[in-house]
N, C-alpha and C. Protein backbone atom coordinates (compact mmCIF):
# COMPACT_ATOMS: atom_id res chain seq x y z
N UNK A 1 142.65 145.26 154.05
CA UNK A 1 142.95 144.50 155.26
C UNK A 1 144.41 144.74 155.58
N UNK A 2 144.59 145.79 156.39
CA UNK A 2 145.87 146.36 156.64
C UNK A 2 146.61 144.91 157.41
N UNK A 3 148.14 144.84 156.55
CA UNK A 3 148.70 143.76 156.65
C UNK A 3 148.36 142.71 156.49
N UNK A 4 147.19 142.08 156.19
CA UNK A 4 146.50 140.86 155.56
C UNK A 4 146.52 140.14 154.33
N UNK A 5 146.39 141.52 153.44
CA UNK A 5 146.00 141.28 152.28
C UNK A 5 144.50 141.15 152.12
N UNK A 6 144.69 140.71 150.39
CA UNK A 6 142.67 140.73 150.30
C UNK A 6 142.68 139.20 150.31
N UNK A 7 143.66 138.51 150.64
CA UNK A 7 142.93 136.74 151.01
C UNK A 7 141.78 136.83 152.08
N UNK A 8 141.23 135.98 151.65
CA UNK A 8 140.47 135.20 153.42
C UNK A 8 141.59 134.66 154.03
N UNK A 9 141.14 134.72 155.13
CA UNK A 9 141.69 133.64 155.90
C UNK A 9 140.82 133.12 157.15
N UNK A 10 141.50 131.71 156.84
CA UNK A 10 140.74 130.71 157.24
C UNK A 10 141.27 129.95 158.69
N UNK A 11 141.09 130.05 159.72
CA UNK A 11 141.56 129.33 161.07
C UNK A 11 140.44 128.28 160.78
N UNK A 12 141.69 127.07 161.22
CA UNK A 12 141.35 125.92 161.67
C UNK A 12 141.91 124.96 162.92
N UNK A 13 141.55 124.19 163.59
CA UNK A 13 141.88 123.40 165.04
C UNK A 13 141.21 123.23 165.56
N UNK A 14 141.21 122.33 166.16
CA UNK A 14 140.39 121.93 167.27
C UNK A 14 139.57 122.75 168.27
N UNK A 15 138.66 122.29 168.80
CA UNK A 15 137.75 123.24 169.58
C UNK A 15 138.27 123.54 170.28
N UNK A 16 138.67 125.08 170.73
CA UNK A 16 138.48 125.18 172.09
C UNK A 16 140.45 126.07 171.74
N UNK A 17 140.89 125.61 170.69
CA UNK A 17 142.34 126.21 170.34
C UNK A 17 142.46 127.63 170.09
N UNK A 18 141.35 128.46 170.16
CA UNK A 18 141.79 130.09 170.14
C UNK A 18 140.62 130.25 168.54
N UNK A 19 140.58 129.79 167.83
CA UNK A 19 139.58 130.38 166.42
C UNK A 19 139.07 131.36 166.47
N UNK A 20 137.68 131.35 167.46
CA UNK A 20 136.78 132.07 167.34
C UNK A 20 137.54 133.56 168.33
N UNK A 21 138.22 133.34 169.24
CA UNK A 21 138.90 134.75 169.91
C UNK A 21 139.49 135.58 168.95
N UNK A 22 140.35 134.48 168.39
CA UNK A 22 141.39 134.78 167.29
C UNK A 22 140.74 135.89 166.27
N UNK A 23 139.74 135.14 165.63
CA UNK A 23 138.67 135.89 164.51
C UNK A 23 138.50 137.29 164.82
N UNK A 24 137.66 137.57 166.27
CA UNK A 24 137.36 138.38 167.00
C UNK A 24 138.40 139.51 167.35
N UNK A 25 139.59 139.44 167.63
CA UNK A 25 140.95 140.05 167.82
C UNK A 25 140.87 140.98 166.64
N UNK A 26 141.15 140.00 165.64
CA UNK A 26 141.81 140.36 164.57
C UNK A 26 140.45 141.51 163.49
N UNK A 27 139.50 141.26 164.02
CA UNK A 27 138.15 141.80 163.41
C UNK A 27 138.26 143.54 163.99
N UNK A 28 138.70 143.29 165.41
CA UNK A 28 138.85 144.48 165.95
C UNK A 28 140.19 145.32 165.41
N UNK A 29 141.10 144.70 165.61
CA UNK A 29 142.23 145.31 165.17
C UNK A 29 142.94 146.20 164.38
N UNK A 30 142.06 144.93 163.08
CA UNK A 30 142.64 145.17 162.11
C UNK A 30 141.23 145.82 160.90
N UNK A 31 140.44 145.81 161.79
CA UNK A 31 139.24 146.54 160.57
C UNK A 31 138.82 145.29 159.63
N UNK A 32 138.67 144.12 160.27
CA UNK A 32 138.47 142.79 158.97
C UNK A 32 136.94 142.41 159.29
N UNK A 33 136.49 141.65 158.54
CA UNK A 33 135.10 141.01 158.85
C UNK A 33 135.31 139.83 159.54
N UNK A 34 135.00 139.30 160.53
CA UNK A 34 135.04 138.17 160.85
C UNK A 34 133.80 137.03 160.68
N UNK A 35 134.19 136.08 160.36
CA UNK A 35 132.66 135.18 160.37
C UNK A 35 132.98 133.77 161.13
N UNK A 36 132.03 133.56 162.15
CA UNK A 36 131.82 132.21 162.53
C UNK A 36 130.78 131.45 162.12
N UNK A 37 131.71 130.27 161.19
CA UNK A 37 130.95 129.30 160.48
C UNK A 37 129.78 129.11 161.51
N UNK A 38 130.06 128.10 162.62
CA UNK A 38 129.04 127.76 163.79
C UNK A 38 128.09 128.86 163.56
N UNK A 39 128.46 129.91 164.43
CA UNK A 39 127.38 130.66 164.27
C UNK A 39 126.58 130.87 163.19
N UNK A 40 126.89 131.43 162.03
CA UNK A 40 126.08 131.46 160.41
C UNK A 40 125.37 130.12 160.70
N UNK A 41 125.80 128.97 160.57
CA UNK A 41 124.95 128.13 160.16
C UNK A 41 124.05 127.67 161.14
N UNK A 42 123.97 128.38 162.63
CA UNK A 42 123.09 128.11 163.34
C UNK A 42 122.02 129.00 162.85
N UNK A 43 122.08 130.02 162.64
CA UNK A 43 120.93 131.37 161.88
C UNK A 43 120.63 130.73 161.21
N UNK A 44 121.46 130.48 160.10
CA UNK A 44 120.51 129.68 158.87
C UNK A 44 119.07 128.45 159.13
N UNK A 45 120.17 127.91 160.39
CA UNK A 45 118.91 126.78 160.44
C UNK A 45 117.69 127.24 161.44
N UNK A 46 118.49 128.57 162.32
CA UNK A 46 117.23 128.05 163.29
C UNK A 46 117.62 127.65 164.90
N UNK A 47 118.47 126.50 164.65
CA UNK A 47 118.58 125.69 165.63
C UNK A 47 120.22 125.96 165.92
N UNK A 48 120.71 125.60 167.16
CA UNK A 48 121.81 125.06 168.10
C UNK A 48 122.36 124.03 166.63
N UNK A 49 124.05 124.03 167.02
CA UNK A 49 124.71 122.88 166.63
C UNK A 49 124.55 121.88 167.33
N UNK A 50 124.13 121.02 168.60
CA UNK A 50 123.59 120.52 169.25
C UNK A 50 122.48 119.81 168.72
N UNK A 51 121.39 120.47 168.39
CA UNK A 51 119.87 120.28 168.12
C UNK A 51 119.98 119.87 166.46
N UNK A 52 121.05 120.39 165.85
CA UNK A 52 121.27 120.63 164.34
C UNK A 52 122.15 118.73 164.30
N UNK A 53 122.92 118.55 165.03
CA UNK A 53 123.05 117.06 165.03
C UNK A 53 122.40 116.05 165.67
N UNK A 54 121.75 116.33 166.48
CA UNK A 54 120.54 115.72 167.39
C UNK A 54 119.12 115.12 166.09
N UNK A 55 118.83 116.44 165.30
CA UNK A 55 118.17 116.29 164.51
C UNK A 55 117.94 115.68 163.25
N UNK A 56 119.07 116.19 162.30
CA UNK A 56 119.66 115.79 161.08
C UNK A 56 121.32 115.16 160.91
N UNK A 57 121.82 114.50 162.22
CA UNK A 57 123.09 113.58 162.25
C UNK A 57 124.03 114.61 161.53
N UNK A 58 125.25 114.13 161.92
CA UNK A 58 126.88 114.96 161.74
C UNK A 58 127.10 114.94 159.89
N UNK A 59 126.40 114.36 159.81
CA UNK A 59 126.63 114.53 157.59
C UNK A 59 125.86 116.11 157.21
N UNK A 60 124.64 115.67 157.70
CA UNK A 60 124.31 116.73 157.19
C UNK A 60 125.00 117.89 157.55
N UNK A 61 125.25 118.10 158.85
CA UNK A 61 125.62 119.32 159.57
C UNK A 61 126.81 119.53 158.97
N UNK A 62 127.96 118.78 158.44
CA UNK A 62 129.10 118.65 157.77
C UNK A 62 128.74 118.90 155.80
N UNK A 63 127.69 118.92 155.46
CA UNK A 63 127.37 119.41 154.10
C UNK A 63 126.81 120.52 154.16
N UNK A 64 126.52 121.36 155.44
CA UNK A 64 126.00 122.49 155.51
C UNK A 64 127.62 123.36 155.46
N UNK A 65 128.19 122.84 156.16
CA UNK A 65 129.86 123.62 156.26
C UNK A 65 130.81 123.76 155.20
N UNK A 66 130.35 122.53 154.29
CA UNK A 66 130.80 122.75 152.76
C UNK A 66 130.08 123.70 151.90
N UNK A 67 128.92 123.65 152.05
CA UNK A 67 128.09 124.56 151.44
C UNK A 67 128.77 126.10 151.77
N UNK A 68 128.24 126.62 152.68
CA UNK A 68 129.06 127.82 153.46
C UNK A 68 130.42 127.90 152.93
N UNK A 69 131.20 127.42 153.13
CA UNK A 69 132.71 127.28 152.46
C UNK A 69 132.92 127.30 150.62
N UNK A 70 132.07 127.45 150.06
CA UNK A 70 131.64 127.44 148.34
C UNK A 70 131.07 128.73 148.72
N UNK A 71 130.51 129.22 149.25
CA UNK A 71 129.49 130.85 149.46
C UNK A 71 130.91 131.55 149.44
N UNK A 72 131.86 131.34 150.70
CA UNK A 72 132.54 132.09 150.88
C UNK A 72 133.60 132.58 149.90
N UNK A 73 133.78 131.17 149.07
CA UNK A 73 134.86 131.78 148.01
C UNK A 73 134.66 133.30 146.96
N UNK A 74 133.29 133.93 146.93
CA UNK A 74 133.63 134.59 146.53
C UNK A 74 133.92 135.92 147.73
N UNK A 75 133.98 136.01 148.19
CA UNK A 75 134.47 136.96 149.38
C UNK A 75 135.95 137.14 149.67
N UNK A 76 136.33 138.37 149.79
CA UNK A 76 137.31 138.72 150.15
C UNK A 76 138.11 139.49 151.31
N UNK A 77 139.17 139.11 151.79
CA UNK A 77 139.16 140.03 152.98
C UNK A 77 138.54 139.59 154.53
N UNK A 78 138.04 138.36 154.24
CA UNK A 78 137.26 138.29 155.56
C UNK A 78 138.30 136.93 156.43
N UNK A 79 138.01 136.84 157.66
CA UNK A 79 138.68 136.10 158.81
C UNK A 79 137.42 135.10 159.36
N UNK A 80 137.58 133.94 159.01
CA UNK A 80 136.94 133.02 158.79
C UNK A 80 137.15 131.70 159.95
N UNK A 81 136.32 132.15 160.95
CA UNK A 81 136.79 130.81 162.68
C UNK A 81 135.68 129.12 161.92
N UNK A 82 136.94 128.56 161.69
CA UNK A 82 136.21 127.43 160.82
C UNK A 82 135.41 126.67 161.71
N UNK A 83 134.35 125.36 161.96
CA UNK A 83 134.63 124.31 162.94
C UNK A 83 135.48 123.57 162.76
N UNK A 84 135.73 123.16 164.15
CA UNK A 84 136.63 121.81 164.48
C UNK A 84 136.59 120.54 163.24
N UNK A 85 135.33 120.67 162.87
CA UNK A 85 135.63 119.45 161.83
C UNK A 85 135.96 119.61 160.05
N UNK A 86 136.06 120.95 159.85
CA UNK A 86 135.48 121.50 158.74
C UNK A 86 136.98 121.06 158.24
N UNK A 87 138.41 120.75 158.25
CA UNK A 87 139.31 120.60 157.42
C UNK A 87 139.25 119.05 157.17
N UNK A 88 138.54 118.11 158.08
CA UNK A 88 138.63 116.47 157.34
C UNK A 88 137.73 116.48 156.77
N UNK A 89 137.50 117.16 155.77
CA UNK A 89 136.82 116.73 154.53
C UNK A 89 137.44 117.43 153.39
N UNK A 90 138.05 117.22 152.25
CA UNK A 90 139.26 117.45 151.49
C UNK A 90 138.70 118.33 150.34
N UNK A 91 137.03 118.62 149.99
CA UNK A 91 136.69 119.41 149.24
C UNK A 91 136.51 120.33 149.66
N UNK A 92 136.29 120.88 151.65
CA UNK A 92 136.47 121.95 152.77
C UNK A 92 138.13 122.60 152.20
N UNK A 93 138.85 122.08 152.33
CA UNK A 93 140.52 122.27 152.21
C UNK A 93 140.32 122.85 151.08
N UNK A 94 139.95 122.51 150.00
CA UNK A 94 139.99 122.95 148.50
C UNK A 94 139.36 124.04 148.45
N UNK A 95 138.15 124.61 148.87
CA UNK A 95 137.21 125.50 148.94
C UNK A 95 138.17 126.45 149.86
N UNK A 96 138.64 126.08 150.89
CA UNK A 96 139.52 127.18 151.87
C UNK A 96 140.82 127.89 150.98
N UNK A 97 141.25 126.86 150.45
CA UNK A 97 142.62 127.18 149.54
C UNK A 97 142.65 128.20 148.38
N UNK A 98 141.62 128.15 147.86
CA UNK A 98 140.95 129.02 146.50
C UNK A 98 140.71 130.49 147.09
N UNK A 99 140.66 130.74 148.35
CA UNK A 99 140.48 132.16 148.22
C UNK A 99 141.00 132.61 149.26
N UNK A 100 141.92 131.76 150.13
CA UNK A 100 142.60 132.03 151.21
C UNK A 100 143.80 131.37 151.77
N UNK A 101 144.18 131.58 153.07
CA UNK A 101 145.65 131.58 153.75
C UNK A 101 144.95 130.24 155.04
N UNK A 102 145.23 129.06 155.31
CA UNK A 102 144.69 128.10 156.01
C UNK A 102 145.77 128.10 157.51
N UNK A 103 145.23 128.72 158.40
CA UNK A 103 145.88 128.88 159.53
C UNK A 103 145.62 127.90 160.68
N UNK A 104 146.58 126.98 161.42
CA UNK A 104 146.03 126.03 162.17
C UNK A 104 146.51 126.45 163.75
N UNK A 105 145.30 126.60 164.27
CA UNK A 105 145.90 127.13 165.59
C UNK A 105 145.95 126.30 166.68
N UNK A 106 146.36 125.62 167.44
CA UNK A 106 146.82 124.40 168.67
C UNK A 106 147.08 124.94 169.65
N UNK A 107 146.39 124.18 170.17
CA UNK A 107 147.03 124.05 172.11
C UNK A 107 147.00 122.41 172.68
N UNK A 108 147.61 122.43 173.84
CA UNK A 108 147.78 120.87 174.42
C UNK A 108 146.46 120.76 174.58
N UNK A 109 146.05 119.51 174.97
CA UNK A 109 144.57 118.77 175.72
C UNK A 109 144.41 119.17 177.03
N UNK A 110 145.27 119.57 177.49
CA UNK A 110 145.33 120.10 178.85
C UNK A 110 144.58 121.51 178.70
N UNK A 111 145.09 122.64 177.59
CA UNK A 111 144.51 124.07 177.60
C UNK A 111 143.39 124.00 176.75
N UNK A 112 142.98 122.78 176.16
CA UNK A 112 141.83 122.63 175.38
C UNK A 112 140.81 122.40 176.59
N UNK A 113 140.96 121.45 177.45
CA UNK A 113 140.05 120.63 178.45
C UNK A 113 139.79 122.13 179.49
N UNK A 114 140.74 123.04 179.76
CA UNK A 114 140.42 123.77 180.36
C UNK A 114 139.40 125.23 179.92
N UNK A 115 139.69 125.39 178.76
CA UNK A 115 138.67 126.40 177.71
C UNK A 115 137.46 126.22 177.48
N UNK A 116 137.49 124.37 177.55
CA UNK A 116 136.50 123.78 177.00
C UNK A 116 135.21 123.51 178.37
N UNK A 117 136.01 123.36 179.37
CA UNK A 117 135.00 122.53 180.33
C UNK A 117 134.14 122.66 180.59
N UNK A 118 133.02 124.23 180.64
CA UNK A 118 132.24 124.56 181.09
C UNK A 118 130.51 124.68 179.79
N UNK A 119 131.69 124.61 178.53
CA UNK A 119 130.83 124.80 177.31
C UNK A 119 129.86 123.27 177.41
N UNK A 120 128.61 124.00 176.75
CA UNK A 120 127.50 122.64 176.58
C UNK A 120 127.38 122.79 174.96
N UNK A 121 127.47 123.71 174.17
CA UNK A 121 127.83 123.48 172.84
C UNK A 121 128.68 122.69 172.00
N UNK A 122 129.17 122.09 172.42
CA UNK A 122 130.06 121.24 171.68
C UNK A 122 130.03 119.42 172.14
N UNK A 123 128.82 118.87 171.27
CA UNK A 123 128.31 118.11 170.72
C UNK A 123 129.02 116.70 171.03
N UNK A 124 130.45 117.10 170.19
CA UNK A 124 131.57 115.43 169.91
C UNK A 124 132.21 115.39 171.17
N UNK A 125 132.29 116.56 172.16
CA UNK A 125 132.68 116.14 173.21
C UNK A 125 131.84 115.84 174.34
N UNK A 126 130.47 115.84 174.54
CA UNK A 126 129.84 115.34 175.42
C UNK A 126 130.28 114.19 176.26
N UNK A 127 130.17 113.88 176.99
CA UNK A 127 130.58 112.75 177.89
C UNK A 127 131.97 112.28 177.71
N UNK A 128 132.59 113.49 177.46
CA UNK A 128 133.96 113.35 177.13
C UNK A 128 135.24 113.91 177.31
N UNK A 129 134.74 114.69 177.91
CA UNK A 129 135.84 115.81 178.38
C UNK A 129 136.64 115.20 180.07
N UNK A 130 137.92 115.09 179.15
CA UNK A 130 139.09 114.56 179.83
C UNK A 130 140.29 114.38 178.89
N UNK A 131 141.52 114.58 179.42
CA UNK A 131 142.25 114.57 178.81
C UNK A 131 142.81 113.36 177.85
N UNK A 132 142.33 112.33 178.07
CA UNK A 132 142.60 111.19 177.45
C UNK A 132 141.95 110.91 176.05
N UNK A 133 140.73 111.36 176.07
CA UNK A 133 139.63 111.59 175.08
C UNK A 133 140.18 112.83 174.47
N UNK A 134 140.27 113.71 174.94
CA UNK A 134 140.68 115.17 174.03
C UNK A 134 141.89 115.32 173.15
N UNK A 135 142.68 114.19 173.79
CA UNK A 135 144.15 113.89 173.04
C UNK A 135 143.55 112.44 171.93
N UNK A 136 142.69 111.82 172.01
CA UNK A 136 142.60 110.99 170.92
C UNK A 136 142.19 112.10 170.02
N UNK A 137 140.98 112.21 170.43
CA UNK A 137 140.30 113.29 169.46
C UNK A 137 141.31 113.89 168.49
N UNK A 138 142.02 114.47 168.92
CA UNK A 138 142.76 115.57 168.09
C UNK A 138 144.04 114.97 168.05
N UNK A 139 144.58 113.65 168.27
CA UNK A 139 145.31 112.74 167.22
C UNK A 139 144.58 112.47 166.09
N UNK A 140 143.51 111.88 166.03
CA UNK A 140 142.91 111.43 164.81
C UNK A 140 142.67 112.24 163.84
N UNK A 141 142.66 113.68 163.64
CA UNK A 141 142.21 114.78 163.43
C UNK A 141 143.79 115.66 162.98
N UNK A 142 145.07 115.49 163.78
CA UNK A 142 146.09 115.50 163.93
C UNK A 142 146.75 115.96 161.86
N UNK A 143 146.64 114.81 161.62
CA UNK A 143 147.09 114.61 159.99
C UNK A 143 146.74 115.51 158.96
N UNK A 144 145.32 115.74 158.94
CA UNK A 144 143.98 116.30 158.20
C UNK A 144 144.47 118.11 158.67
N UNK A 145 144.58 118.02 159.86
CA UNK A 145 144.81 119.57 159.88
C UNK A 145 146.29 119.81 159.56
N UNK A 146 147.34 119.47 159.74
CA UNK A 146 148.75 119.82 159.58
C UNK A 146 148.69 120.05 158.17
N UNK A 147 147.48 119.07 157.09
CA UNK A 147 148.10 119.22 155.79
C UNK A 147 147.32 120.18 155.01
N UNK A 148 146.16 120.40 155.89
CA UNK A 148 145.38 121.79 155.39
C UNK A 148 145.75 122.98 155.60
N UNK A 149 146.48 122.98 156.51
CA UNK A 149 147.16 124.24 157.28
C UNK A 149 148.75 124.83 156.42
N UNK A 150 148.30 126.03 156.02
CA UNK A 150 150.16 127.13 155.37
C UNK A 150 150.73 127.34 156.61
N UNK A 151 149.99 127.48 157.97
CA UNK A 151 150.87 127.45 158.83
C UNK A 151 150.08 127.34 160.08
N UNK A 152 151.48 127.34 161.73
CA UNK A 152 150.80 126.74 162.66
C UNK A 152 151.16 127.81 163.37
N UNK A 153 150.19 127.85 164.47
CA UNK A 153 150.35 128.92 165.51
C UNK A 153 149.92 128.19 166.59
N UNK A 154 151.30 127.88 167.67
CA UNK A 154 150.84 127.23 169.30
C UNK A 154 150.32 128.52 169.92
N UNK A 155 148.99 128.11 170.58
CA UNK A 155 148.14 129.11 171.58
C UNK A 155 148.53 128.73 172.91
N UNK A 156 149.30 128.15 173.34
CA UNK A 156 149.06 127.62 174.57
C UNK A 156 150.12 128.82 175.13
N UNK A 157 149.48 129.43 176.30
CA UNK A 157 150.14 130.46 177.44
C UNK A 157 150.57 131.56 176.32
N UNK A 158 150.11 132.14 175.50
CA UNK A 158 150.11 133.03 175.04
C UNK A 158 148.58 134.18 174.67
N UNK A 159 148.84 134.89 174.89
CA UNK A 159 148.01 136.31 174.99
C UNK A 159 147.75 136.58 173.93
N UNK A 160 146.04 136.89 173.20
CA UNK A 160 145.71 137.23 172.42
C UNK A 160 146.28 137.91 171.43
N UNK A 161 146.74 139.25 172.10
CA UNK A 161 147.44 140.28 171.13
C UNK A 161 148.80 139.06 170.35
N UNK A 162 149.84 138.57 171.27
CA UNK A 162 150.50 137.71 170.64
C UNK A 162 150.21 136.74 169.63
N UNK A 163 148.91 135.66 170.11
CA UNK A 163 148.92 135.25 168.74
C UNK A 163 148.76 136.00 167.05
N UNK A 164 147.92 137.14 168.02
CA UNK A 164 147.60 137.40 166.31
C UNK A 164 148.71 138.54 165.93
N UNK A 165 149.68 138.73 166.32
CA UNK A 165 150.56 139.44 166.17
C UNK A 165 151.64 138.27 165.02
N UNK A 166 151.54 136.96 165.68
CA UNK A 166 152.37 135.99 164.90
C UNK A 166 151.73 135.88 163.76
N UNK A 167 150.60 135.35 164.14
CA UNK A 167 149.66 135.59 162.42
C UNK A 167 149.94 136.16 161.44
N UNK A 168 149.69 137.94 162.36
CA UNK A 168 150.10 138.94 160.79
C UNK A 168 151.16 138.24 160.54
N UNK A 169 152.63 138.40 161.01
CA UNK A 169 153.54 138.45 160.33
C UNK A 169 154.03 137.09 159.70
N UNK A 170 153.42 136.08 159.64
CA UNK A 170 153.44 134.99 159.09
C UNK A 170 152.90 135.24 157.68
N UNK A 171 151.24 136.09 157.86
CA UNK A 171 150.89 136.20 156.63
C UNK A 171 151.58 136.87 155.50
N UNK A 172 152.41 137.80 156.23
CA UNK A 172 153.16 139.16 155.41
C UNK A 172 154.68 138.57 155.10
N UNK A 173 154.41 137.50 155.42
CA UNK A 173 156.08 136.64 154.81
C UNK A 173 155.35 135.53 153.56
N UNK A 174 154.23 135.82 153.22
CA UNK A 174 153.91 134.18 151.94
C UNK A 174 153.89 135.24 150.87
């Protein structure tokens, strides 16, 4: 993983903060594997994340992401677009830490609400999308990621190639 190293690494933030582009960038770029949790664990089941909490409530769907996150430790090398919820749970953090670099990527509620608005996948924000709600959200959430995270990368008004340009060289300074 030219300039990476053989860690994983693991993006985490809020929906809608760059992850899954990010993953994608850097998959191309740099010759890495990328994996989206969401996605994997929708294959696995079958079903939509939607239908997957509709069906079997946010625990389960949240012990499926721990599960996945124990698979991954033995893997190496790969770029890992976490969900939004996958760092408030502290045995997620532990499982991320063991075989990788915990990257937290942010933007305001403003560039979240705008990324976000059109998506019907995303579940916790249903009947919710506005800036007032999108800024609780990710206050509460706020703590849990700063302390899971080796480091932070603001997305807001910056260009793909840039973020992950900060990335590498964040990674190539630990």
């Amino acid at each position: 993983m030219e300039g990476l190293g053989q860690r994983n690494i693991f993006l985490i933030g809020f929906m809608g903060s760059g992850k899954s582009v990010t993953a994608a960038y850097l998959s191309k770029t740099c010759s890495v594997e990328a994996m989206e949790m969401d996605r994997l664990i929708e294959e696995r089941e079958g079903m939509c994340i939607p239908d997957i909490f509709a069906r079997y409530g946010e625990a389960y769907f949240r012990g499926l992401e721990t599960k996945l996150l124990t698979e991954l430790r033995e893997r190496r090398g790969i770029v890992v677009s976490c969900g939004g919820g996958v760092p408030m749970r502290e045995e997620n953090v532990a499982e991320m830490k063991k075989s990788g670099c915990v990257v937290l990527l942010t933007a305001s509620p403003e560039t979240i609400l705008e990324r976000v608005a059109d998506s019907r996948d995303r579940p916790l924000l249903e009947g919710r999308k506005d800036i007032a709600s999108i800024s609780e959200m990710m206050e509460a959430r706020r703590e849990k990621y700063e302390a899971a995270a080796d480091f932070t990368i603001v997305t807001d008004g910056k260009e793909i190639r840039e973020i992950c340009g900060e990335l590498v060289r964040k990674i190539s300074e630990q």
